[in-house]
C-alpha atoms as a PDB file:
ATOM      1  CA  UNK A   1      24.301   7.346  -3.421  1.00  0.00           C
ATOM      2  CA  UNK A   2      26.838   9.591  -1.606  1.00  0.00           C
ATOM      3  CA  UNK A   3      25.944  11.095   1.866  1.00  0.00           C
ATOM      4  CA  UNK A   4      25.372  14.562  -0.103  1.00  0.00           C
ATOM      5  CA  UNK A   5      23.387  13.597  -2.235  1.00  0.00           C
ATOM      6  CA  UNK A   6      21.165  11.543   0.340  1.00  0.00           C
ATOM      7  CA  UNK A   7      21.826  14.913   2.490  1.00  0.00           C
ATOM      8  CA  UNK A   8      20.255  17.240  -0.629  1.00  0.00           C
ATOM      9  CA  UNK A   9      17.064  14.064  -0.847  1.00  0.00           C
ATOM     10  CA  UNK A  10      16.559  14.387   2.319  1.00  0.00           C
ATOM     11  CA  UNK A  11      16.519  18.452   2.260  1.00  0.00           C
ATOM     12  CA  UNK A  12      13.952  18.468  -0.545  1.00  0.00           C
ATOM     13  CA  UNK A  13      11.403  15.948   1.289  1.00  0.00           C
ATOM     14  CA  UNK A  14      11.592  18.106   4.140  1.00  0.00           C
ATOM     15  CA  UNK A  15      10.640  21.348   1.992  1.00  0.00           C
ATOM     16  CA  UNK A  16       8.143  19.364   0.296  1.00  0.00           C
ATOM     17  CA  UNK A  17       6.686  18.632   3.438  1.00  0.00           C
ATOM     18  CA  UNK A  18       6.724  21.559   4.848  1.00  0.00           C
ATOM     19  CA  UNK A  19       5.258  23.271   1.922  1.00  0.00           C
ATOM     20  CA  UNK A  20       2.227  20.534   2.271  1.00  0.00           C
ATOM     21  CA  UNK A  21       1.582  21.268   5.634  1.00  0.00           C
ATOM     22  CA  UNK A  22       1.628  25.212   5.231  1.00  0.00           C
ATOM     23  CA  UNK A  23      -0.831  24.785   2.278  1.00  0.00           C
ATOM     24  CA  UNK A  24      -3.001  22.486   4.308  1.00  0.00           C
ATOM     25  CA  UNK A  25      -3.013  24.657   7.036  1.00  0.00           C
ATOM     26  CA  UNK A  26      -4.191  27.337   4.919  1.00  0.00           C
ATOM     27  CA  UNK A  27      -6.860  25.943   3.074  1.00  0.00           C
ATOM     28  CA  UNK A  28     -10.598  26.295   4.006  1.00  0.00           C
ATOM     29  CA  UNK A  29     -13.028  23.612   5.908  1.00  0.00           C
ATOM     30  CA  UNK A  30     -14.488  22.463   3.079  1.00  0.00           C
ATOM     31  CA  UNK A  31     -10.970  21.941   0.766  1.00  0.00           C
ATOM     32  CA  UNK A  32      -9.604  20.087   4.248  1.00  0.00           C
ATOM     33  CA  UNK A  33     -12.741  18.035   4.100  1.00  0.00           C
ATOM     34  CA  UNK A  34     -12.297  17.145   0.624  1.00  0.00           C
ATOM     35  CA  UNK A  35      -8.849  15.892   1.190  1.00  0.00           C
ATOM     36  CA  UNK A  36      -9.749  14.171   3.843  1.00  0.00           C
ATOM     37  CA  UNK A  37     -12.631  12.043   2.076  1.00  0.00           C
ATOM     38  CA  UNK A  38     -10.063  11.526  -0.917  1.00  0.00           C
ATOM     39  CA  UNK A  39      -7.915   9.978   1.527  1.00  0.00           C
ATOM     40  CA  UNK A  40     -10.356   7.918   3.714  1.00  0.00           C
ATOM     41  CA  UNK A  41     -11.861   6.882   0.110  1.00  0.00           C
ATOM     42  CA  UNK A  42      -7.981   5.644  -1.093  1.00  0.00           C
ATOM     43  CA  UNK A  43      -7.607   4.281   2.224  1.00  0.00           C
ATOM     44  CA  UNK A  44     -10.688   1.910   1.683  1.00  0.00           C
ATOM     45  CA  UNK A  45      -9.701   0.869  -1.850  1.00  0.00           C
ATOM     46  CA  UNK A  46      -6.264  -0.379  -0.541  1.00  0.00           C
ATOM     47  CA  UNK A  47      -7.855  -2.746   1.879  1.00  0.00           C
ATOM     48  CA  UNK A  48     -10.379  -4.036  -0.188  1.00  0.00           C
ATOM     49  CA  UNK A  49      -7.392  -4.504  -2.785  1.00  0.00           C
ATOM     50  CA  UNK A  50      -5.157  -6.069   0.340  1.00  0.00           C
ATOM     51  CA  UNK A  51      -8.320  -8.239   0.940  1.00  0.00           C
ATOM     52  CA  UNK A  52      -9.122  -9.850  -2.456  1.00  0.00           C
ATOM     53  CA  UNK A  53      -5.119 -10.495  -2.611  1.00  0.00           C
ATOM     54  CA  UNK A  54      -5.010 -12.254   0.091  1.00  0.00           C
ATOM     55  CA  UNK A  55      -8.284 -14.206  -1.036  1.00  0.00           C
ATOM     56  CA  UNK A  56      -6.814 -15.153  -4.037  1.00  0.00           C
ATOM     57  CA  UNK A  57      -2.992 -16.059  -3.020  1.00  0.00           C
ATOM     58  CA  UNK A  58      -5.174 -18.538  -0.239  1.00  0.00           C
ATOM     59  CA  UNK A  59      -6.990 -19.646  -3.082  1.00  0.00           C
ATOM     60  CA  UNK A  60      -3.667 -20.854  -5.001  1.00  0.00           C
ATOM     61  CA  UNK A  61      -2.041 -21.676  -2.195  1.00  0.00           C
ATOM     62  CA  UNK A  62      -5.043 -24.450  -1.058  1.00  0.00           C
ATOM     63  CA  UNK A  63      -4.904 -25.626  -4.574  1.00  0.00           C
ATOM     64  CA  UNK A  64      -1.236 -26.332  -4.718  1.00  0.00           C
ATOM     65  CA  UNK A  65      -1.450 -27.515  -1.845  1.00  0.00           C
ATOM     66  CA  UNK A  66      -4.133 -30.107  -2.430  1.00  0.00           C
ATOM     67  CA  UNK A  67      -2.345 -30.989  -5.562  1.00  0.00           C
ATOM     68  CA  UNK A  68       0.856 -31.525  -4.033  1.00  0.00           C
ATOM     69  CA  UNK A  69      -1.051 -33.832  -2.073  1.00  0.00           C
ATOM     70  CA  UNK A  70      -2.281 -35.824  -4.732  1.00  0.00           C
ATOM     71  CA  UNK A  71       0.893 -36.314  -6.553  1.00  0.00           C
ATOM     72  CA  UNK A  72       2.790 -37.728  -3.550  1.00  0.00           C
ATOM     73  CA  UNK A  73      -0.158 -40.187  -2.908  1.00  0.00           C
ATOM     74  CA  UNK A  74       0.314 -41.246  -6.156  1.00  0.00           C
ATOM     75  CA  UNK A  75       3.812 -41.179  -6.197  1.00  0.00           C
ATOM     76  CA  UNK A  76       3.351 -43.230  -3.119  1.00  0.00           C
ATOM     77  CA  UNK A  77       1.124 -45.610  -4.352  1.00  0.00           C
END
């Protein structure tokens, strides 16, 4: 991507932004709220999502492990 076009990206995000935080700004206590909740509720998911992917890439990774393990001892043997 040329520098104008990464220039006209970058001009856009900015406007977008801006635009979010004028409309945030504007809204009432109890939309603010909302949003708030909606985010704190996404934020949860993720790490409970982060969490049982980690859980189950250990889980793999133990088991190749262990049968790694058992191959070479009885490659060994």
């Amino acid at each position: 991507m040329n520098n104008k076009g990464k220039g006209l990206l970058a001009l856009v995000g900015l406007a977008a932004g801006a635009l979010a935080f004028w409309k945030y700004k504007n809204m009432s206590p109890e939309e603010k709220e909302q949003i708030k909740s909606k985010v704190n509720d996404t934020g949860r998911k993720i790490k409970e999502t982060v969490g049982d992917v980690e859980a189950s890439i250990s889980e793999k990774y133990d088991s190749l492990k262990t049968k790694a393990k058992k191959e070479y001892d009885n490659m060994a043997s």
